[in-house]
Protein backbone atom coordinates (compact mmCIF):
# COMPACT_ATOMS: atom_id res chain seq x y z
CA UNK A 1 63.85 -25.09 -52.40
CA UNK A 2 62.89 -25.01 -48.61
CA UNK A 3 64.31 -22.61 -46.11
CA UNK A 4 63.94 -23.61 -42.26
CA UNK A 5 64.33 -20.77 -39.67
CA UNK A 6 64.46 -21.81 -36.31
CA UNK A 7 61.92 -18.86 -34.31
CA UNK A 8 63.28 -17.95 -31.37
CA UNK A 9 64.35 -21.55 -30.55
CA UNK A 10 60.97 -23.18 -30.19
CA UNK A 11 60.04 -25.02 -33.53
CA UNK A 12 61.73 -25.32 -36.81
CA UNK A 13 59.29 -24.36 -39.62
CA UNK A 14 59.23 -24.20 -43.13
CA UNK A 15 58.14 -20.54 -43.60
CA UNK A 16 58.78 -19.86 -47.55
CA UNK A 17 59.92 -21.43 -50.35
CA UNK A 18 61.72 -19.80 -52.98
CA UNK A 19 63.82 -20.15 -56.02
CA UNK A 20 66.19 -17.30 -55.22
CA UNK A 21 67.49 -17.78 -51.61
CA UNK A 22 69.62 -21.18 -49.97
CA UNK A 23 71.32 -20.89 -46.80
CA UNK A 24 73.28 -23.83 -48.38
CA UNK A 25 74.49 -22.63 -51.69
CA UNK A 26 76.04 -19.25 -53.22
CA UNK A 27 75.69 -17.93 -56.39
CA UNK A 28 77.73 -18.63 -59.01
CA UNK A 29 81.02 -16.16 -59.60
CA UNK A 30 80.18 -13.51 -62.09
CA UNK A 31 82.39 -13.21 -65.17
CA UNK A 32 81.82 -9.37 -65.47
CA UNK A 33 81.19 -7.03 -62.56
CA UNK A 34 77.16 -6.65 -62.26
CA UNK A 35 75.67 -3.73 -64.08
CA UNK A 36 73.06 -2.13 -65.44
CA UNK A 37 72.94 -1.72 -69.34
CA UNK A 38 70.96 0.90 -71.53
CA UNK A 39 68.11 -0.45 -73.36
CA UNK A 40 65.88 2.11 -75.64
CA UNK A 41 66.46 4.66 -72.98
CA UNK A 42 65.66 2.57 -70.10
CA UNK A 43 67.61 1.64 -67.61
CA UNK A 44 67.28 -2.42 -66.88
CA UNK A 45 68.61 -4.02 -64.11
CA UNK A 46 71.14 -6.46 -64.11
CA UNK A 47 69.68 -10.84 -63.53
CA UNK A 48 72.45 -10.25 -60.34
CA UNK A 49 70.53 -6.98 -59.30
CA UNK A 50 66.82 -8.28 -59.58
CA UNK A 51 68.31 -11.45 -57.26
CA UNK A 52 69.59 -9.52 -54.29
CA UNK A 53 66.38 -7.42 -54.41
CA UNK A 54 64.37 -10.82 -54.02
CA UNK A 55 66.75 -11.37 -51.19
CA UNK A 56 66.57 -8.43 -49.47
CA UNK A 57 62.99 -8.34 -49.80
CA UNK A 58 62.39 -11.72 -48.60
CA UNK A 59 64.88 -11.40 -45.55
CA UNK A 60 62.62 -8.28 -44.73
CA UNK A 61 59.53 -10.00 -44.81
CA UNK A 62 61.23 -12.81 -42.55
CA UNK A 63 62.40 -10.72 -39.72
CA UNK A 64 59.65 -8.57 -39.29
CA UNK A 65 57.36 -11.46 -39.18
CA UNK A 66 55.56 -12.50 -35.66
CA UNK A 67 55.99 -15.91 -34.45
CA UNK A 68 52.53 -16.72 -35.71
CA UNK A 69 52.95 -16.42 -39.10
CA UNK A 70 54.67 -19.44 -38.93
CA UNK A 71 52.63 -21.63 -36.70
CA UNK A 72 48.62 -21.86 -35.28
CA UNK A 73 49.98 -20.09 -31.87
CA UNK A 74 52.88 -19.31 -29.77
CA UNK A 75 51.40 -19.32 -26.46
CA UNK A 76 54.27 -17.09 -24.08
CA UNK A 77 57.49 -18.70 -22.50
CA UNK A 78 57.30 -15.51 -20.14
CA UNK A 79 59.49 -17.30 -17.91
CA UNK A 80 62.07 -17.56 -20.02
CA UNK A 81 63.15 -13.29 -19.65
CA UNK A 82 63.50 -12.61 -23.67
CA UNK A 83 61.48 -10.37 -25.16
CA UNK A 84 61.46 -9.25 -28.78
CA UNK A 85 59.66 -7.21 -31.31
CA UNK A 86 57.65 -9.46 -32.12
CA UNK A 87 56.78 -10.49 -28.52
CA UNK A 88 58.23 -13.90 -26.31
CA UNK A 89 59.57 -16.79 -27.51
CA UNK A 90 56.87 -19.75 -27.60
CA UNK A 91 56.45 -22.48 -24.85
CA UNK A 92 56.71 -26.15 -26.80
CA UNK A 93 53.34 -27.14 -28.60
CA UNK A 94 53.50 -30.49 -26.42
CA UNK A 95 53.33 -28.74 -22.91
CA UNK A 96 50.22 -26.49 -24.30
CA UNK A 97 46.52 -27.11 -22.91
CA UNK A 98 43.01 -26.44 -23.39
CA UNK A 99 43.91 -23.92 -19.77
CA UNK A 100 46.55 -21.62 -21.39
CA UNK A 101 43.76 -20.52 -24.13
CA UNK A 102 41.41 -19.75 -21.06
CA UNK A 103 41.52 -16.64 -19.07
CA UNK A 104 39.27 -15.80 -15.70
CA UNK A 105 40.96 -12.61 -14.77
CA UNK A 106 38.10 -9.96 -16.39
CA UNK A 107 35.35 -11.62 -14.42
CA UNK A 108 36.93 -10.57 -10.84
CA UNK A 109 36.29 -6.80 -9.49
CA UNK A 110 39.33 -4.62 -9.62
CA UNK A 111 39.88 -2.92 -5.92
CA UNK A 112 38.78 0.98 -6.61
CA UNK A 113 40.20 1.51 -3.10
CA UNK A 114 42.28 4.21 -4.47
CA UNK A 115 42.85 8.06 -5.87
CA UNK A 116 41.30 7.50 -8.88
CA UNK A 117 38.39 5.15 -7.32
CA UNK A 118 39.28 2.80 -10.18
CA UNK A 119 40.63 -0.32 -11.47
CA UNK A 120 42.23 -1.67 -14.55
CA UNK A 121 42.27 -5.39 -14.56
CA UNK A 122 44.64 -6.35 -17.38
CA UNK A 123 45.02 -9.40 -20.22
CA UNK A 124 47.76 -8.70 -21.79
CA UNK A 125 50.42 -11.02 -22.63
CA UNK A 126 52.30 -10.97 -19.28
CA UNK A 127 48.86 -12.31 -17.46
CA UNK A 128 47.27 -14.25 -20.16
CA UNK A 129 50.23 -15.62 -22.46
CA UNK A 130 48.02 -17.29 -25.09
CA UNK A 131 47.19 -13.65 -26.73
CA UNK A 132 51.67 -13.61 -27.40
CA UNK A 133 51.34 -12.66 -31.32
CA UNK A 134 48.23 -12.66 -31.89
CA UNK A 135 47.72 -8.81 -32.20
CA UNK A 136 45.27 -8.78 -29.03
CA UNK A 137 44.64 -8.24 -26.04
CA UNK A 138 41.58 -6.78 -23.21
CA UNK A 139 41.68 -5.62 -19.78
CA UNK A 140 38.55 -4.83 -17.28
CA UNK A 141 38.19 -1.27 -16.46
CA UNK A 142 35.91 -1.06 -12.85
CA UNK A 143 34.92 2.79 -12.20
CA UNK A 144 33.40 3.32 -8.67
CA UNK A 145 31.12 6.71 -8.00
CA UNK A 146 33.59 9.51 -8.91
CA UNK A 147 36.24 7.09 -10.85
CA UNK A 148 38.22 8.36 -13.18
CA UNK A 149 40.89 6.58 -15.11
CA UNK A 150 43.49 9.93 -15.98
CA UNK A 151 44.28 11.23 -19.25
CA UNK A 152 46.96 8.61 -20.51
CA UNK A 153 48.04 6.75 -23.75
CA UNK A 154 48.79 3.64 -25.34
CA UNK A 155 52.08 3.88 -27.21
CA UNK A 156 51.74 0.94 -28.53
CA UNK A 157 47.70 -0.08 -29.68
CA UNK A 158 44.75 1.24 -30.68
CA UNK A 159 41.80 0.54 -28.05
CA UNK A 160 38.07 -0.11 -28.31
CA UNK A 161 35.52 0.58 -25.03
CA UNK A 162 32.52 -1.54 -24.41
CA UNK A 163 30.18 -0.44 -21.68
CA UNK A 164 29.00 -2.94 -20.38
CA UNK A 165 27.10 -1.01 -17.37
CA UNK A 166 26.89 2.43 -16.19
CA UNK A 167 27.11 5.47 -17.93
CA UNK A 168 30.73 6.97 -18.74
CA UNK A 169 32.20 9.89 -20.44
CA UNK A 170 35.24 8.89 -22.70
CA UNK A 171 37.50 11.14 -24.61
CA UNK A 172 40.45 11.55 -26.86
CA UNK A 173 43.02 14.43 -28.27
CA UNK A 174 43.71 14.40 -31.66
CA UNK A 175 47.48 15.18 -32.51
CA UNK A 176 45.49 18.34 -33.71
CA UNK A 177 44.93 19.73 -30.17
CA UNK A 178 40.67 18.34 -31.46
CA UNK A 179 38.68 16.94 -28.29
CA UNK A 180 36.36 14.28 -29.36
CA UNK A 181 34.12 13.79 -26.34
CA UNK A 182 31.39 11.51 -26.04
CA UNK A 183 28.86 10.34 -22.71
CA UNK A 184 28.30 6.33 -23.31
CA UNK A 185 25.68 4.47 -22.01
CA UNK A 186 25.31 0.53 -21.16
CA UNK A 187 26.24 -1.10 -24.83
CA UNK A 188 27.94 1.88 -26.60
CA UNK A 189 31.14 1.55 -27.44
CA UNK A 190 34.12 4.23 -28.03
CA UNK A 191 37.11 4.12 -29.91
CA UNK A 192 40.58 5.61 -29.36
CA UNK A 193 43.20 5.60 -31.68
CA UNK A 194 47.05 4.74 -31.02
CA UNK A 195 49.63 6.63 -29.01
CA UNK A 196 46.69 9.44 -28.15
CA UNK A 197 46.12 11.40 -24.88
CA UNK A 198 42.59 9.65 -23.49
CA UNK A 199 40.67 9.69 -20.51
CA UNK A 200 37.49 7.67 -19.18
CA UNK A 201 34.92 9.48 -15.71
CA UNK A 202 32.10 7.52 -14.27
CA UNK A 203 29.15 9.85 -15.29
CA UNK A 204 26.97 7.33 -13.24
CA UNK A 205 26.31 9.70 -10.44
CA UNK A 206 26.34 7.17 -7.07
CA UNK A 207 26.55 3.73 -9.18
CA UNK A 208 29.20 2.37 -10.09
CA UNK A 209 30.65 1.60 -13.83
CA UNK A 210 31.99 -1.55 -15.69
CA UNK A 211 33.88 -1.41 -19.74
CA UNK A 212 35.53 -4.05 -21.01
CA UNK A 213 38.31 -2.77 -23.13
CA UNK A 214 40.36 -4.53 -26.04
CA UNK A 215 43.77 -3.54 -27.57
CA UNK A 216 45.29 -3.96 -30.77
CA UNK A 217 48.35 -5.31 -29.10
CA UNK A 218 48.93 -8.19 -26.42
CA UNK A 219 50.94 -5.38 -24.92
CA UNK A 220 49.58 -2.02 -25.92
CA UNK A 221 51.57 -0.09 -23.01
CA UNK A 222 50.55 2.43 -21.10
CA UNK A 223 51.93 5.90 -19.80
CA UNK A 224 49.74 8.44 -17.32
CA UNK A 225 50.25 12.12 -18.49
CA UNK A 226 50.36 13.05 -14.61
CA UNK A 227 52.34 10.44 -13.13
CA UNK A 228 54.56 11.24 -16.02
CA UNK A 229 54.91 14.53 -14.83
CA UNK A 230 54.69 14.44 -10.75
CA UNK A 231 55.46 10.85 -10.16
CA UNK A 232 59.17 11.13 -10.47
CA UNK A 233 62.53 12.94 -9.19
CA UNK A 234 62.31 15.68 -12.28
CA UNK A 235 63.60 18.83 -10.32
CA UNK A 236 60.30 21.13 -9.73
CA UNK A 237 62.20 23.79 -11.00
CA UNK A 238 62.41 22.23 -14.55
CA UNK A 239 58.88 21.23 -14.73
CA UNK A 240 57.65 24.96 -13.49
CA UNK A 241 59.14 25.99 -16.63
CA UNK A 242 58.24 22.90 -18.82
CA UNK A 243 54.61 23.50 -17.73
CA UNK A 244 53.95 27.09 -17.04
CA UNK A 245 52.66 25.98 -13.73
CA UNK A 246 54.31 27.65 -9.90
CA UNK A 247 56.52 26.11 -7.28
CA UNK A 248 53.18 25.56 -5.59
CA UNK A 249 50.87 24.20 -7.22
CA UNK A 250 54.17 22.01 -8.91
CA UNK A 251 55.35 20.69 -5.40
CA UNK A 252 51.69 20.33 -4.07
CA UNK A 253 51.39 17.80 -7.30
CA UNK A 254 54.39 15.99 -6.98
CA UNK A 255 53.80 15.46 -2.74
CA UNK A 256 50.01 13.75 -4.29
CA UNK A 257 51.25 11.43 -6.66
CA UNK A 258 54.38 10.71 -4.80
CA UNK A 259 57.15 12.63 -6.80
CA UNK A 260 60.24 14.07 -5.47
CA UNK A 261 62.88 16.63 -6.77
């Protein structure tokens, strides 16, 4: 038999079929209790048993699924404000065009008019809502003379680094305390796996750098070790103890990346 599950309310689709499960019908009542009876030492599950297990297992596989599974795409309803595990709710097939599968974002220079004299120009699902499931994303990383994009991490995604000019020196810290350093040149690319502490300098001298960058994820995340730390209203006295660093040099951080506390 068929089982429809309406995703998210966007499309009904048939999504498994299976002998075991009916949102319709209920097994039959059991003449004895369900148990498990000895054979040759063995202990053999019950028919009842071995059904719920194919239920349980199957209900598993259902509600961990992505939208996707089910269907070619799920372009992103963004507008709609829900937001699941397995990303937003889909926009109707109908009201999808050849447009919402385009995006021009990476070819326009980020503004490196900043501290870090750098740019991250993302595509992740909230800016290009075709990548919503699909286990994807990218974002343009622009690094002027001096740029630096600060040790940070992706909580959610692993990431891959394309040069595509310049020259810059990438890094990552193993969960092992283990730098793995590397200086990458126009056409190298780098590597950094999931939820580690990463960093990427312009080693280009007076030129500027360009990497495009692409995530596991269509929403890898992303947290900044030291706006973490100094960007917020975490009492200095706490963090002088939390990081072995003075009053000073703590309030002289927080008053540069716009902390308070």
């Amino acid at each position: 038999m068929k089982v429809k599950i309406d995703l998210n309310g966007c499309y009904q689709n048939t999504i498994w079929s299976s002998p075991y499960l009916s949102i319709y019908s209920y097994p039959k009542p059991l003449k004895k209790p369900p148990h498990h009876h000895q054979e040759k030492g063995k202990i053999v599950p019950s028919s009842s048993t071995t059904t719920m297990l194919h239920i349980f297992l199957l209900f598993s596989l259902i509600f961990t699924s992505t939208n996707v599974l089910a269907q070619d795409f799920c372009v992103a309803n963004t507008a709609s404000g829900i937001v699941t595990p397995s990303g937003y709710p889909c926009i109707m097939e109908a009201n999808v065009t050849s447009d919402d599968f385009a995006f021009s974002g990476l070819g326009v220079p980020g503004n490196t008019s900043n501290i870090i004299s750098a740019a991250v120009t993302p595509a992740f699902v909230g800016q290009y809502p075709a990548v919503n499931g699909l286990g994807l994303s990218a974002a343009r990383l622009d690094l002027a003379p001096g740029g630096v994009i600060p040790m940070h991490t992706h909580p959610g995604a692993n990431e891959l680094l394309y040069v595509v000019h310049g020259r810059i020196t990438c890094g990552f810290i193993s969960s092992a305390n283990k730098v793995y350093l590397k200086n990458l040149k126009r056409g190298d690319v780098m590597v950094f796996p999931q939820g580690l502490l990463h960093f990427q300098i312009n080693a280009a001298g007076k030129r500027p750098s360009l990497a495009i960058v692409t995530f596991s994820s269509p929403n890898p995340g992303l947290q900044i070790l030291d706006f973490a730390l100094f960007a917020n209203d975490l009492p200095s006295s706490l963090l002088e103890k939390s990081t072995f660093l003075d009053d000073a040099q703590v309030k002289k951080l927080k008053g540069v990346l716009g902390g308070t506390g």
